[in-house]
C-alpha atoms as a PDB file:
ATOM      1  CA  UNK A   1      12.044   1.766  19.224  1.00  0.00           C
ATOM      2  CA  UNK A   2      13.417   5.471  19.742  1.00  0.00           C
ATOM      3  CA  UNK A   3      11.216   7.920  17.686  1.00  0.00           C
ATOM      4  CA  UNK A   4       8.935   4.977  16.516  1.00  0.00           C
ATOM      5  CA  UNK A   5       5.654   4.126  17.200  1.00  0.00           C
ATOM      6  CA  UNK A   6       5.144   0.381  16.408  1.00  0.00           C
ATOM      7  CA  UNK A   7       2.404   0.595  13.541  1.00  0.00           C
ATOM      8  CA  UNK A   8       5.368   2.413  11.916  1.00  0.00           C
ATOM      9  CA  UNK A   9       7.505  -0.542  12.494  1.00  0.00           C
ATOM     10  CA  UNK A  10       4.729  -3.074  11.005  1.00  0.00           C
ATOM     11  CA  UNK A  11       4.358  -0.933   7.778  1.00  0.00           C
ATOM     12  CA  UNK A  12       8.279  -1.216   7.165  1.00  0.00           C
ATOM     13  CA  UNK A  13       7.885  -4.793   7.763  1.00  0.00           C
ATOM     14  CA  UNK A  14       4.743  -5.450   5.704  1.00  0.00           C
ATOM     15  CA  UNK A  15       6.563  -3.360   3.140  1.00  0.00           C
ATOM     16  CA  UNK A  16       9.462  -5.358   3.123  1.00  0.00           C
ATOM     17  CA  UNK A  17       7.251  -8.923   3.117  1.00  0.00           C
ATOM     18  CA  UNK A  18       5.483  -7.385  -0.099  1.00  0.00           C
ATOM     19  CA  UNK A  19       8.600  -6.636  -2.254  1.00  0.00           C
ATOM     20  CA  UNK A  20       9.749  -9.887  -1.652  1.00  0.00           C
ATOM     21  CA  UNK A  21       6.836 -11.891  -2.726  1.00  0.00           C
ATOM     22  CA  UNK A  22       7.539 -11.721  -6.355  1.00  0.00           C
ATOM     23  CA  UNK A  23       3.890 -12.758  -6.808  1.00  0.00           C
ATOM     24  CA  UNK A  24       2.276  -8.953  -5.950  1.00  0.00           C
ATOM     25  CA  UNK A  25       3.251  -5.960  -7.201  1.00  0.00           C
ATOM     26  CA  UNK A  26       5.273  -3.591  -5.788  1.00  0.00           C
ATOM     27  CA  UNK A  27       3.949  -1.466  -3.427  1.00  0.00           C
ATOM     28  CA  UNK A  28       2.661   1.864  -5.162  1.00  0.00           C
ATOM     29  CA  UNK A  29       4.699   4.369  -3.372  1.00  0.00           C
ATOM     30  CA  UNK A  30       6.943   6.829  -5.191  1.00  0.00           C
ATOM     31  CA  UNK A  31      10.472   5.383  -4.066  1.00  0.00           C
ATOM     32  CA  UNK A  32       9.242   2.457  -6.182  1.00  0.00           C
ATOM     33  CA  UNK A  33       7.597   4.192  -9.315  1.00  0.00           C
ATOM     34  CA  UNK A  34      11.085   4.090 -11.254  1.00  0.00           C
ATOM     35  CA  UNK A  35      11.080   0.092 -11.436  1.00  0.00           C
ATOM     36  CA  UNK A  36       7.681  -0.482 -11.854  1.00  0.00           C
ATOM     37  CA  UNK A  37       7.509  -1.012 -15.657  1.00  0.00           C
ATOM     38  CA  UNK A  38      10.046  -3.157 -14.817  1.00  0.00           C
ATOM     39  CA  UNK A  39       8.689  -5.310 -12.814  1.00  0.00           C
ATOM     40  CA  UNK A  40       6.827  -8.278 -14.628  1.00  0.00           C
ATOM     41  CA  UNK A  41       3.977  -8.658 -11.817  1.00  0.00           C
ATOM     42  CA  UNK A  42       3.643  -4.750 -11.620  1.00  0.00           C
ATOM     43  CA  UNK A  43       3.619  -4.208 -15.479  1.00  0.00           C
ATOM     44  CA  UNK A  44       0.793  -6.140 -16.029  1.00  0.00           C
ATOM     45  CA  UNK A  45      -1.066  -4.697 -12.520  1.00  0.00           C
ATOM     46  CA  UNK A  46      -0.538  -1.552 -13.711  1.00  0.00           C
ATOM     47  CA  UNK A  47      -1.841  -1.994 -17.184  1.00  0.00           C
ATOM     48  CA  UNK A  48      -4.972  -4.160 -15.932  1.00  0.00           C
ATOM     49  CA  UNK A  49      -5.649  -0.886 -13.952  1.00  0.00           C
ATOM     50  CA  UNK A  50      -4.757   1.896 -16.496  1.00  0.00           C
ATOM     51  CA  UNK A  51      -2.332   3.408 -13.698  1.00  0.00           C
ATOM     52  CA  UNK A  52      -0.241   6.044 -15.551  1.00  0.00           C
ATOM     53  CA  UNK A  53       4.000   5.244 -15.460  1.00  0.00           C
ATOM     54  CA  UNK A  54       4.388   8.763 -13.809  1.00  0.00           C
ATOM     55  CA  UNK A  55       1.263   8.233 -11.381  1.00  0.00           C
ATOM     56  CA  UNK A  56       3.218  10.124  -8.141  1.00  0.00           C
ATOM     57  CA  UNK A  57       5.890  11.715 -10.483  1.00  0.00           C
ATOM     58  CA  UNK A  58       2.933  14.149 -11.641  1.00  0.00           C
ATOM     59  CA  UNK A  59       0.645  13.990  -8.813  1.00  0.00           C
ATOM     60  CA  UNK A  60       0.311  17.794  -7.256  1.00  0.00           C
ATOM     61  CA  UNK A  61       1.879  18.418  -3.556  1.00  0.00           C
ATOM     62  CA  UNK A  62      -1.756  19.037  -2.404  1.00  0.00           C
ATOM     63  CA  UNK A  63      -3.017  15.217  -3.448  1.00  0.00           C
ATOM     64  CA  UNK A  64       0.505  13.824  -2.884  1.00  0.00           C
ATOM     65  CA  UNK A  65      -0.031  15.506   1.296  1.00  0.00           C
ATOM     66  CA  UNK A  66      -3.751  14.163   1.164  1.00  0.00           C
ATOM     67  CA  UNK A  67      -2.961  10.493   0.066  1.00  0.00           C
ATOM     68  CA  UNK A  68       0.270  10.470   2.574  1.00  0.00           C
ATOM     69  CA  UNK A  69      -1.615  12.023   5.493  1.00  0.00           C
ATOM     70  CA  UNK A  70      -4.825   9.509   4.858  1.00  0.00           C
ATOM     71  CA  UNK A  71      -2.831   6.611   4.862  1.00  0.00           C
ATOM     72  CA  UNK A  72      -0.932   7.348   8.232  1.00  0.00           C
ATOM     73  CA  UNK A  73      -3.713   7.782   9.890  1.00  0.00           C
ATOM     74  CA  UNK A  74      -5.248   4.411   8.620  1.00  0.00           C
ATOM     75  CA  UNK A  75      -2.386   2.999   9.564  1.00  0.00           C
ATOM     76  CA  UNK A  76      -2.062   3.643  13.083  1.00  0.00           C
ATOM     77  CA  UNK A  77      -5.481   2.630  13.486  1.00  0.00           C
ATOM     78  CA  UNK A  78      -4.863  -0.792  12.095  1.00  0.00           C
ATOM     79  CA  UNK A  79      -5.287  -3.748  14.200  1.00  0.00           C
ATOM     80  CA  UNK A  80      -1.794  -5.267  13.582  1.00  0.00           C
ATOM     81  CA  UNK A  81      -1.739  -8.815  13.546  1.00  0.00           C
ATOM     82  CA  UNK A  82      -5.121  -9.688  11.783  1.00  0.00           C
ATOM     83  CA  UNK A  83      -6.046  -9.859   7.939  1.00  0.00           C
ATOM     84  CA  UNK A  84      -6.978  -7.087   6.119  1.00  0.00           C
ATOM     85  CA  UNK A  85     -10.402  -8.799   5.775  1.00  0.00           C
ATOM     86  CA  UNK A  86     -10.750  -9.428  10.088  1.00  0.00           C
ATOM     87  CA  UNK A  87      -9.365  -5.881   9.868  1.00  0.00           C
ATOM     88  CA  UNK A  88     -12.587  -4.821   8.689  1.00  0.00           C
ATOM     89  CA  UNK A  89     -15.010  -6.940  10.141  1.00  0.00           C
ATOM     90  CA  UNK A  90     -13.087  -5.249  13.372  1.00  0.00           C
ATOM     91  CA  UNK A  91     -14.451  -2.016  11.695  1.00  0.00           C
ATOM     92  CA  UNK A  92     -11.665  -0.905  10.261  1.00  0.00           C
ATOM     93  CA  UNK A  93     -11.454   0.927   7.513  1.00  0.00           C
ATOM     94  CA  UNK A  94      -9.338   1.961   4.580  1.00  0.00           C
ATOM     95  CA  UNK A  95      -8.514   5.346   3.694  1.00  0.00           C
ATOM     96  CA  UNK A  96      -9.994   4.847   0.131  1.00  0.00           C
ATOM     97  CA  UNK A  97      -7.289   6.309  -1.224  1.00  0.00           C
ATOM     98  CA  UNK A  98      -6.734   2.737  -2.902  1.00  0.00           C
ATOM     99  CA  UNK A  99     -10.279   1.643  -3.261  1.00  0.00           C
ATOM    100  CA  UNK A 100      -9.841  -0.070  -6.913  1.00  0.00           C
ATOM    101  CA  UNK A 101      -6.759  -2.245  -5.330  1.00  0.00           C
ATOM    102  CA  UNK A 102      -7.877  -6.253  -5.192  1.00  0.00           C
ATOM    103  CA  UNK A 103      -7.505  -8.619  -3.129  1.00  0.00           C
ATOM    104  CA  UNK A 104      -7.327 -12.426  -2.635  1.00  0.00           C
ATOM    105  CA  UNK A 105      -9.645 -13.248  -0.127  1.00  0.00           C
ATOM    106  CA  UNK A 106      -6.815 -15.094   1.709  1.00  0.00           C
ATOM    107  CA  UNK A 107      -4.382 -11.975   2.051  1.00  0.00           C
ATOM    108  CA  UNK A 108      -2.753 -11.356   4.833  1.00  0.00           C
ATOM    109  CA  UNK A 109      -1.328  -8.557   3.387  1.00  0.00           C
ATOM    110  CA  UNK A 110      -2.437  -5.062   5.083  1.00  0.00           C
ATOM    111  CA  UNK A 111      -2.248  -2.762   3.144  1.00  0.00           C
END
């Protein structure tokens, strides 16, 4: 894993698992804003949580940096391997950044 450290390898994998499970949305990143409307599961996500069709595609540089640099750091921290909710009772925590995402109790989805 040249130039990779391996919580960078788990978030392309837990990337890939969520596009793939057509019953989530896509994961809100800009590479994917373009098909979101698109996307039957993401549509309706998006409209249940009045997130704007050019969300990242307007976002300043500034917020854009703060989001991507949060999120990285959260990341790494991440104890790899458990559920986002024995992530937390591990104490850790999310970079809030998506605070008004929900979850299904049984998620094993990390981010």
């Amino acid at each position: 894993m040249d130039g990779y450290d391996s919580w960078q390898v788990e978030i392309a994998w837990e990337s890939c698992l969520q596009f793939m499970d057509i019953s989530k949305p896509l994961t809100d990143i800009p590479r994917f804003e373009p098909f979101r409307s698109k996307d039957p599961v993401t549509a309706a996500y998006d409209k249940a949580n009045n997130r704007p069709a050019d969300y990242w595609k307007t976002m300043d540089m500034e917020k854009a940096k703060k989001i991507y640099n949060a999120s990285r750091k959260v990341a790494s921290k991440y104890p790899w391997g458990a559920t986002y909710e024995q992530a937390l009772i591990m104490g850790w925590q999310p970079s809030g950044e998506g605070a008004k995402r929900t979850r299904r109790e049984s998620e094993t989805s990390k981010f």
